[in-house]
Each structure stands twice: as structure tokens, then as C-alpha cells.
Protein backbone atom coordinates (compact mmCIF):
# COMPACT_ATOMS: atom_id res chain seq x y z
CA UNK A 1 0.00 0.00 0.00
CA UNK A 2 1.15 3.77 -1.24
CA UNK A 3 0.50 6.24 1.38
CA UNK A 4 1.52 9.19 0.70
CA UNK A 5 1.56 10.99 4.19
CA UNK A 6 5.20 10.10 5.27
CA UNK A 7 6.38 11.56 2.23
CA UNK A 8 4.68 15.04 3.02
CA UNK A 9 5.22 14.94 6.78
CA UNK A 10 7.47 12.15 8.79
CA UNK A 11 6.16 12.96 12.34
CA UNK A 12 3.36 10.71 12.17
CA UNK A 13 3.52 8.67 15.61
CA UNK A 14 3.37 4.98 15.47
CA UNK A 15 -0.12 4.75 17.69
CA UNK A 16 -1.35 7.44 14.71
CA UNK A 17 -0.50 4.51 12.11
CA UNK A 18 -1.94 1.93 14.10
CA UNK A 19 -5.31 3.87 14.21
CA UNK A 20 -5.00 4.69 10.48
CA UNK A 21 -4.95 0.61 9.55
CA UNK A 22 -6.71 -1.03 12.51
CA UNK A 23 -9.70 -1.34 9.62
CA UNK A 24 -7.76 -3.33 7.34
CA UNK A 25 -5.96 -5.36 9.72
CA UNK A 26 -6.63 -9.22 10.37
CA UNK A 27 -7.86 -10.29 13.36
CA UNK A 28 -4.51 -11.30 14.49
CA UNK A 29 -3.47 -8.11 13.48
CA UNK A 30 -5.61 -6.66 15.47
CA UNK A 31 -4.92 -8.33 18.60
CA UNK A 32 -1.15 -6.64 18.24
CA UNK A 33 -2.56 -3.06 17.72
CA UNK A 34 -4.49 -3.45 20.89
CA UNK A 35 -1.68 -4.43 23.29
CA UNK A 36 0.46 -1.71 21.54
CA UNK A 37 -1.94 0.91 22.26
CA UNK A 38 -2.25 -0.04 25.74
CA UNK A 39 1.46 -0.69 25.95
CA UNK A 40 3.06 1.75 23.62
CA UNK A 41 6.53 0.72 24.84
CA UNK A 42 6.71 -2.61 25.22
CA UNK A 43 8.45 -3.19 21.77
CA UNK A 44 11.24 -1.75 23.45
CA UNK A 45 11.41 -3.97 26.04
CA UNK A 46 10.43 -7.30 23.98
CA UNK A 47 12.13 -9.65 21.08
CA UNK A 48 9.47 -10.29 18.24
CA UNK A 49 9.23 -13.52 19.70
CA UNK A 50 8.31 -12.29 23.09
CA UNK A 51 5.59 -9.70 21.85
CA UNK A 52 3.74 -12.11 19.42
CA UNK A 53 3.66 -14.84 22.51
CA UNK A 54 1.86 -11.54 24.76
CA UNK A 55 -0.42 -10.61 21.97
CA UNK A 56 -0.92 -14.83 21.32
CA UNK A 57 0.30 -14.51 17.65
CA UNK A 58 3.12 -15.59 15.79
CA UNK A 59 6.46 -13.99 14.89
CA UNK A 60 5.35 -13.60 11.77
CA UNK A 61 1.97 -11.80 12.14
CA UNK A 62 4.21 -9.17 14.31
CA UNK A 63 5.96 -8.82 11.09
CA UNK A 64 3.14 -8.02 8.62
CA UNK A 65 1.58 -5.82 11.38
CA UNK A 66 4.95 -3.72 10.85
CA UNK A 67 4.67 -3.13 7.50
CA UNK A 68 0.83 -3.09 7.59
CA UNK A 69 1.59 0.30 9.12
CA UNK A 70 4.77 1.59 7.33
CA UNK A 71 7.70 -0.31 8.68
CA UNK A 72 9.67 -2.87 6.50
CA UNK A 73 10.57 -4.99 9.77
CA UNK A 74 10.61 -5.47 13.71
CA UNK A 75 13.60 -3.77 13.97
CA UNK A 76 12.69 -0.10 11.61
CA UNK A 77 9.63 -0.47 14.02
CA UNK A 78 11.78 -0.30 17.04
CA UNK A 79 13.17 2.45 16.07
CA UNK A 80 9.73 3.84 15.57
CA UNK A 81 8.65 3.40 18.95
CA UNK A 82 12.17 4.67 20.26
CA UNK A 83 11.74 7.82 18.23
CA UNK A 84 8.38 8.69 19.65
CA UNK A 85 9.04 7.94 23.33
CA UNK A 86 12.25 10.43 23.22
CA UNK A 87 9.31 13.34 22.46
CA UNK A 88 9.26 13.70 26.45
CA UNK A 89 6.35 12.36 28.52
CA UNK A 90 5.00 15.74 28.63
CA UNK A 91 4.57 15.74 25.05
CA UNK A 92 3.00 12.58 24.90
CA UNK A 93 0.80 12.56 27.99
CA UNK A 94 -1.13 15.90 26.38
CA UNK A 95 -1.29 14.49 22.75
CA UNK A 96 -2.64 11.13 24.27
CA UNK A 97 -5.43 13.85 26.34
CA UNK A 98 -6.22 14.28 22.64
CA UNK A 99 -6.63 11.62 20.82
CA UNK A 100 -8.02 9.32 22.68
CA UNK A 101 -10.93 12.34 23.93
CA UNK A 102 -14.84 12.10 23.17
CA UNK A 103 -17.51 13.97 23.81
CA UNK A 104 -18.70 14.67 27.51
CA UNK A 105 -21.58 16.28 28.56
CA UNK A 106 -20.32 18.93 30.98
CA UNK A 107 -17.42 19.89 28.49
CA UNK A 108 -16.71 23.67 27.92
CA UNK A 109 -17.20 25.10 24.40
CA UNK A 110 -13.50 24.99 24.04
CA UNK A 111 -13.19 21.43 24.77
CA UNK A 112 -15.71 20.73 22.34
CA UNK A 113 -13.60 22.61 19.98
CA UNK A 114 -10.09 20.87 20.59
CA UNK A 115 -12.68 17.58 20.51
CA UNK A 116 -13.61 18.23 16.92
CA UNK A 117 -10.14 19.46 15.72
CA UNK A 118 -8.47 16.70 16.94
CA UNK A 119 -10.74 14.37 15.47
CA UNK A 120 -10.61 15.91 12.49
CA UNK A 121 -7.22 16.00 11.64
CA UNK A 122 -6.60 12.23 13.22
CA UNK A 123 -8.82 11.37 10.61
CA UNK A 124 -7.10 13.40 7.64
CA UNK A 125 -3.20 12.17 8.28
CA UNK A 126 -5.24 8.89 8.67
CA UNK A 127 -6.13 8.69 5.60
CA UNK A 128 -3.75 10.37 3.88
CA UNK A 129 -1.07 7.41 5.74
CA UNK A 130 -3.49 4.66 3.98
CA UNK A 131 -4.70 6.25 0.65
CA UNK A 132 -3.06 3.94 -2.54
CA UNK A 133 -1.31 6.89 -4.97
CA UNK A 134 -0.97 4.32 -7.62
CA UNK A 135 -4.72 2.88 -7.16
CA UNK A 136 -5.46 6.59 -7.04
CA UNK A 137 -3.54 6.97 -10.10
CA UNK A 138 -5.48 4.17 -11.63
CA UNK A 139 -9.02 5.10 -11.04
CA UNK A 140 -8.41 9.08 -12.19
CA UNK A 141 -7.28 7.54 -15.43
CA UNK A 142 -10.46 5.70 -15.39
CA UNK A 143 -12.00 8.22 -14.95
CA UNK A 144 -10.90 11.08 -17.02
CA UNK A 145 -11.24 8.47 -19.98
CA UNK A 146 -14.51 7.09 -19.41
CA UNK A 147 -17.61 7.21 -21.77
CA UNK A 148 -19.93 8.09 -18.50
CA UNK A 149 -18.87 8.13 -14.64
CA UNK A 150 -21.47 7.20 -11.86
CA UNK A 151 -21.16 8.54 -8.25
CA UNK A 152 -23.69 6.90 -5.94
CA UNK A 153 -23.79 7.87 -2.21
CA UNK A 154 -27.02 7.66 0.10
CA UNK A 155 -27.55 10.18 2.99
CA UNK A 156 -24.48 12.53 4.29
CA UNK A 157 -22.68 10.21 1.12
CA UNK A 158 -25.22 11.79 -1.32
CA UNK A 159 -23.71 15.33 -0.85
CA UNK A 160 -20.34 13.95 -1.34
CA UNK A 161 -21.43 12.29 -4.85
CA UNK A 162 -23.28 15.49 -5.92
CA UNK A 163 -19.89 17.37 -5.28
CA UNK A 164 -17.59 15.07 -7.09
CA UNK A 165 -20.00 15.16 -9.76
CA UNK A 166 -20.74 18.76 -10.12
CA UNK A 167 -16.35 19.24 -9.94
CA UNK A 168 -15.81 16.63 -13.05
CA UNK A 169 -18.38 17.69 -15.21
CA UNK A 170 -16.83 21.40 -14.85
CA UNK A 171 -14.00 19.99 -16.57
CA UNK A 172 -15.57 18.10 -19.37
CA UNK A 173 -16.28 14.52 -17.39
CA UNK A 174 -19.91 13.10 -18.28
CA UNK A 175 -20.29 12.58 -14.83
CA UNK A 176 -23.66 11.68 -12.36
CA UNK A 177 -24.67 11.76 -8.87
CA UNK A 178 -27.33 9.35 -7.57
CA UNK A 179 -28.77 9.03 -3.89
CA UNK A 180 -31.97 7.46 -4.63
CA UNK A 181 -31.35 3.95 -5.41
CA UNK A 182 -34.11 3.27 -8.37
CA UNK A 183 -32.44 5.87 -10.50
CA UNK A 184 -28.97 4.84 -9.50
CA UNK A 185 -30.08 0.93 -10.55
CA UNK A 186 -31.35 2.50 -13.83
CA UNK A 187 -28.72 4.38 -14.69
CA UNK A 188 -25.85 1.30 -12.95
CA UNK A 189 -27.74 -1.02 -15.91
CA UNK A 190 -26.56 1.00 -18.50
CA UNK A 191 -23.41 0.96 -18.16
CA UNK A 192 -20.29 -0.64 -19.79
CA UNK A 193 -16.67 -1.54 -19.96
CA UNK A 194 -16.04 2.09 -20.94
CA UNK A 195 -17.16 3.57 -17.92
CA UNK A 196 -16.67 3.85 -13.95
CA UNK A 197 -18.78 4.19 -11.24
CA UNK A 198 -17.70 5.21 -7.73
CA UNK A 199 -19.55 3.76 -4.37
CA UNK A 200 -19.43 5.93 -1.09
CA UNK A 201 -19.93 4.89 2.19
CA UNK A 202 -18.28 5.22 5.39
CA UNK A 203 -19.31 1.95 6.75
CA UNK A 204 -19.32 0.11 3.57
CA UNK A 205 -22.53 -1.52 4.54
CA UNK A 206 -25.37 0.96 2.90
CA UNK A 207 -27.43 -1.62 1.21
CA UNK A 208 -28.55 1.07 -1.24
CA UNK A 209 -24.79 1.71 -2.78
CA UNK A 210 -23.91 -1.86 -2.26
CA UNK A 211 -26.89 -2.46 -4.87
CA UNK A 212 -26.07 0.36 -7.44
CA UNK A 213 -22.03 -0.68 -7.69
CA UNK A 214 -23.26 -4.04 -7.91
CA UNK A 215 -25.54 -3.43 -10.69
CA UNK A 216 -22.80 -0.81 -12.31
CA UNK A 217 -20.03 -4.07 -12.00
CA UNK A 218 -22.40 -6.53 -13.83
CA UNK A 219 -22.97 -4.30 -16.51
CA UNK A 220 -19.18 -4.34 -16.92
CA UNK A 221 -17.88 -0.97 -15.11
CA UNK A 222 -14.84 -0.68 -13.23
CA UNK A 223 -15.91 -0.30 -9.66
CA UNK A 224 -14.66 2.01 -7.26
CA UNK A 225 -15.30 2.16 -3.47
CA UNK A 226 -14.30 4.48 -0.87
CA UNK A 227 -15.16 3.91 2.93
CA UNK A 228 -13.47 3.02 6.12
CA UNK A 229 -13.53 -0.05 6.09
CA UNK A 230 -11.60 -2.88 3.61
CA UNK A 231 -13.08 -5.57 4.77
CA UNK A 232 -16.68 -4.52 4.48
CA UNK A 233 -19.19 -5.35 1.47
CA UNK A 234 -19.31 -2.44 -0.64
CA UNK A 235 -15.11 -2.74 -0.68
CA UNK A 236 -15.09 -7.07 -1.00
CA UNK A 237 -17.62 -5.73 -4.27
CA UNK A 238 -15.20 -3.18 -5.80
CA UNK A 239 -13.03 -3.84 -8.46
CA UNK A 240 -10.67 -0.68 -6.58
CA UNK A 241 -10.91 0.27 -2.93
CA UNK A 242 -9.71 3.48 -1.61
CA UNK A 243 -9.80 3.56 2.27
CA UNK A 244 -10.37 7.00 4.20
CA UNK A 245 -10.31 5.94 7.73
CA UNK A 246 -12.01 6.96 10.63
CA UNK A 247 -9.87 6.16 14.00
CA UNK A 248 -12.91 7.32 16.15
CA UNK A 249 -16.28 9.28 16.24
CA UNK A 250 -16.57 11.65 18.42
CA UNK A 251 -20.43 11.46 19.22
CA UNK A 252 -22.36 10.41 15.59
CA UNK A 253 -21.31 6.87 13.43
CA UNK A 254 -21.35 8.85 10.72
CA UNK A 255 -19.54 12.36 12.21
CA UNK A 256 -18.21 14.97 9.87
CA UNK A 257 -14.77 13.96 10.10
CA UNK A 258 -15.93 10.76 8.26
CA UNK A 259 -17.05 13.01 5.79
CA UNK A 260 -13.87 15.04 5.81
CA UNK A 261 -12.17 11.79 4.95
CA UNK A 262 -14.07 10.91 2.18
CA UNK A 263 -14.02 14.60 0.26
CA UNK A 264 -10.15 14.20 0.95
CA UNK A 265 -9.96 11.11 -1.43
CA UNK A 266 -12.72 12.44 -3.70
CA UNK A 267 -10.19 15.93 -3.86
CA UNK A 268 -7.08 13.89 -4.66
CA UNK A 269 -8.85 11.83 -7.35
CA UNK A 270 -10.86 15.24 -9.19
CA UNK A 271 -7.36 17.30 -9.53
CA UNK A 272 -5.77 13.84 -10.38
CA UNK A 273 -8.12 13.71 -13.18
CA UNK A 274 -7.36 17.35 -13.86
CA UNK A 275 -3.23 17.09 -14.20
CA UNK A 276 -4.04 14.77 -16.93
CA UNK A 277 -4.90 17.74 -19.40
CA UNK A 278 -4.46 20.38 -17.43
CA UNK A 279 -4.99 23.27 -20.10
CA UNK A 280 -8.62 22.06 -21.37
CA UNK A 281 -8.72 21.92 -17.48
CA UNK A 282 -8.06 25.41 -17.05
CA UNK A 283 -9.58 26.69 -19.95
CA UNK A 284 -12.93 24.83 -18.65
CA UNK A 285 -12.62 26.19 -15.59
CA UNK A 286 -12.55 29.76 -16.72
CA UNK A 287 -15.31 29.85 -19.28
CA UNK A 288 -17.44 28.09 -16.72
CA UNK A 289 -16.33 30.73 -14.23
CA UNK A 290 -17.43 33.34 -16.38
CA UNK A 291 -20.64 32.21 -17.50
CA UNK A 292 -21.38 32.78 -13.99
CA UNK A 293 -19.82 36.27 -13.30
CA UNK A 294 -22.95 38.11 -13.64
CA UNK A 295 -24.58 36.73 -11.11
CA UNK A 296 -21.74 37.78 -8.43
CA UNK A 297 -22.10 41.02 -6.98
CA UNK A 298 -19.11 43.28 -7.79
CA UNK A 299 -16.95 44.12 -4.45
């Protein structure tokens, strides 16, 4: 897996990581990530060996946990771990206040606000840690050369199609945004091998998308989800799946920083598909832009 995060910014903290790929970890996997974040040290203390007996795993799980979240081995991991317990206790006993907060009922309006934030930006470096560049790369391709793109979303996902959709067809891609599920099935059954349609749902259990990628797969489209989770339905379905990860909700299943995840990998796919001709991109842009002046008032 490509993310692109460590690239942009190397401070992201090994518990960060974990957070970012608990959803497509194995259940073994998973057992690891738990006694880390609990015990954030102990690899410091303990051989492979000796964690994957306290976790009840093998030696080898511990390794594919490692590079599940960035690190080619035990020992790079290590190192990791070293790295972020030399930030000073101080450091790390307010950042854990952070992100590990919810929502309380007696908190102060600025709690609430270093509640949201935090969640918010966990779950942006989450997915940006996660999100394939070369799948990425893949599906804007798709995209930009398809005969007719489909965006289907239901709910708080509906708004996210109807964006992507309105931002592609500004620059010349035949795009179309369903949230109700008998015009998404309609429109999923005519489509072909030269065109792509795009699934959204944070859960990746929204029976109503589920159906309409479906439908859009048999008729021969390349399939594209993006939700939280890889090993849900609407992800097993897709041809492509591009994670954007929640680590925790604040208060709601289906919180805004779910949603900030999702436009995130809907933004990095739309100017993807926008590098790929980027003067008939700009050129759009503007005469669209300027159809519209009038109806601006002047400053």
C-alpha cells in the first residue's frame, strides 16, 4: 500500500499509524494493535518472539503488522517506537489527552472545539497514511477516460457524490450523482466496460450503494469504493478500494470527520483527473467561471 503521508510529513507517531490501519488489519493483526496501544513501549522492552507470545500470535503476524503500518521490519519499528518515546512524557501525555478524547456532557465550548479538531485532523493524516497513490492513479485515469462516470452515495454520502459530480463535469467529465437507489439501478444497468462508477460509504454496509455498484459491476464498469472499512461489502464488491479511515467518532457513526475523509480522497482523485490535461482543465474552468460572473455582486 502507497500512502503518501510520510512523504509530506514524517512525524506521524506509530499509535497514529496503528489507528490509520486497525480497519484493514486481520484479526490477528488486530490483537497486536491493541496491546500496543495499551502498551506503547513494550516493543522496546520485547524480542518479536516475546511480543507475538503476549499478543498470542506468531512472529510472523508481528511482522506483517509492521509493515501493515509503514515499517519494513521489527527492527525499523523499534526504532519507531524509540523515536516517539524520546518526544518527552510531557509531550506525549497531552497528545494522548487528545486523541483518545470524546464527547462529555459537561465539556466547555472549548473542549468541544479541541474535541472536533483533533478528530478531524486524526482522521485526515489517517487517511492520507493509507490512501493507494498508484490505485489513485489508476481510477483518475479511469476516470478522465470514461464514456460516462457514476457517483452513488445515500444520505451525508449523497452530498459527497453530488460534489464530485458537479467538480468533473466542470472539466468536461460526463459525470452523475445518484442518492436514490431506483435511478442509480437504472442508470448502474446501463453501463459498460467504458465507464466507472464510484460507491461511497463510510461503513461500507449501505445496502442502497452496495446495490447500485453491484448493478454498475455486472454491466461491466470498473468499480470504485471508498469507505473506512476494507473488509466490508461495498469494498469485498469493488473492483478498486480506496480507504479514508475513521480512527474514532466523536459522538455520531457517521460524524463529519468521516465526511472530511471521504471529500479528501474524492479531492485527490478530481485534480488527479485534472493534471491529466491540465490546459482544457483550465480553460474549462474559466469559461465556466465566467458564464457565472454576472450573477456575483461586484466588491
Amino acid at each position: 500500500m502507497a500512502g503518501a503521508l510520510d512523504a509530506v510529513d514524517g512525524t506521524l507517531r506509530v499509535a497514529e499509524r496503528i489507528h490509520a490501519n486497525l480497519p484493514a488489519m486481520s484479526s490477528a493483526q488486530v490483537k497486536i494493535a491493541e496491546l500496543l496501544l495499551e502498551d506503547p513501549t513494550a516493543p522496546l522492552d520485547l524480542s518479536i518472539t516475546e511480543l507475538a507470545d503476549r499478543a498470542g500470535t506468531s512472529p510472523a503476524t508481528v511482522t506483517r503488522f509492521c509493515r501493515q503500518i509503514g515499517f519494513p521490519g521489527y527492527v525499523q519499528f523499534r526504532v519507531g517506537v524509540a523515536t516517539d518515546a524520546a518526544r518527552g512524557a510531557v509531550d506525549d501525555d497531552a497528545w494522548r489527552a487528545d486523541i483518545h478524547r470524546t464527547l462529555e456532557p459537561d465539556d466547555t465550548p472549548a473542549d468541544v472545539l479541541r474535541t472536533v479538531l483533533s478528530a478531524h485532523i486524526r482522521s485526515l493524516r489517517a487517511t492520507a497514511s493509507v490512501l493507494d497513490t498508484a490505485q489513485s492513479r489508476l481510477v483518475a485515469e479511469r476516470i478522465a477516460s470514461a464514456r460516462h462516470v457514476d457517483i452513488y452515495g445515500i444520505g451525508g454520502s449523497a452530498a459527497l457524490a453530488a460534489e464530485m459530480q458537479s467538480r468533473l463535469y466542470r472539466i468536461g467529465v460526463n459525470a452523475h450523482a445518484w442518492g436514490e437507489v431506483h435511478a442509480g439501478l437504472a442508470s448502474a444497468s446501463l453501463q459498460d466496460e467504458g465507464t466507472t462508477a464510484i460507491g461511497i460509504s463510510n461503513s461500507g454496509r449501505t445496502k442502497e450503494t452496495i446495490e447500485m455498484l453491484a448493478g454498475a459491476k455486472s454491466a461491466g464498469a470498473l468499480t470504485v469504493a471508498i469507505t473506512s472499512r476494507s473488509a466490508s461489502p461495498l469494498a469485498q464488491l469493488a473492483d478498486v478500494c480506496l480507504l479514508a479511515p475513521v480512527p474514532e467518532q466523536y459522538l455520531h457513526p457517521a460524524d463529519l470527520s468521516a465526511k472530511h475523509s471521504q471529500l479528501f480522497v474524492l479531492d485527490v482523485l478530481y485534480l488527479l483527473v485534472a493534471q491529466r490535461d491540465f490546459t482544457a482543465t483550465a480553460s474549462r474552468i474559466a469559461a465556466s467561471a465566467e458564464a457565472v460572473a454576472g450573477h456575483r455582486r461586484a466588491d
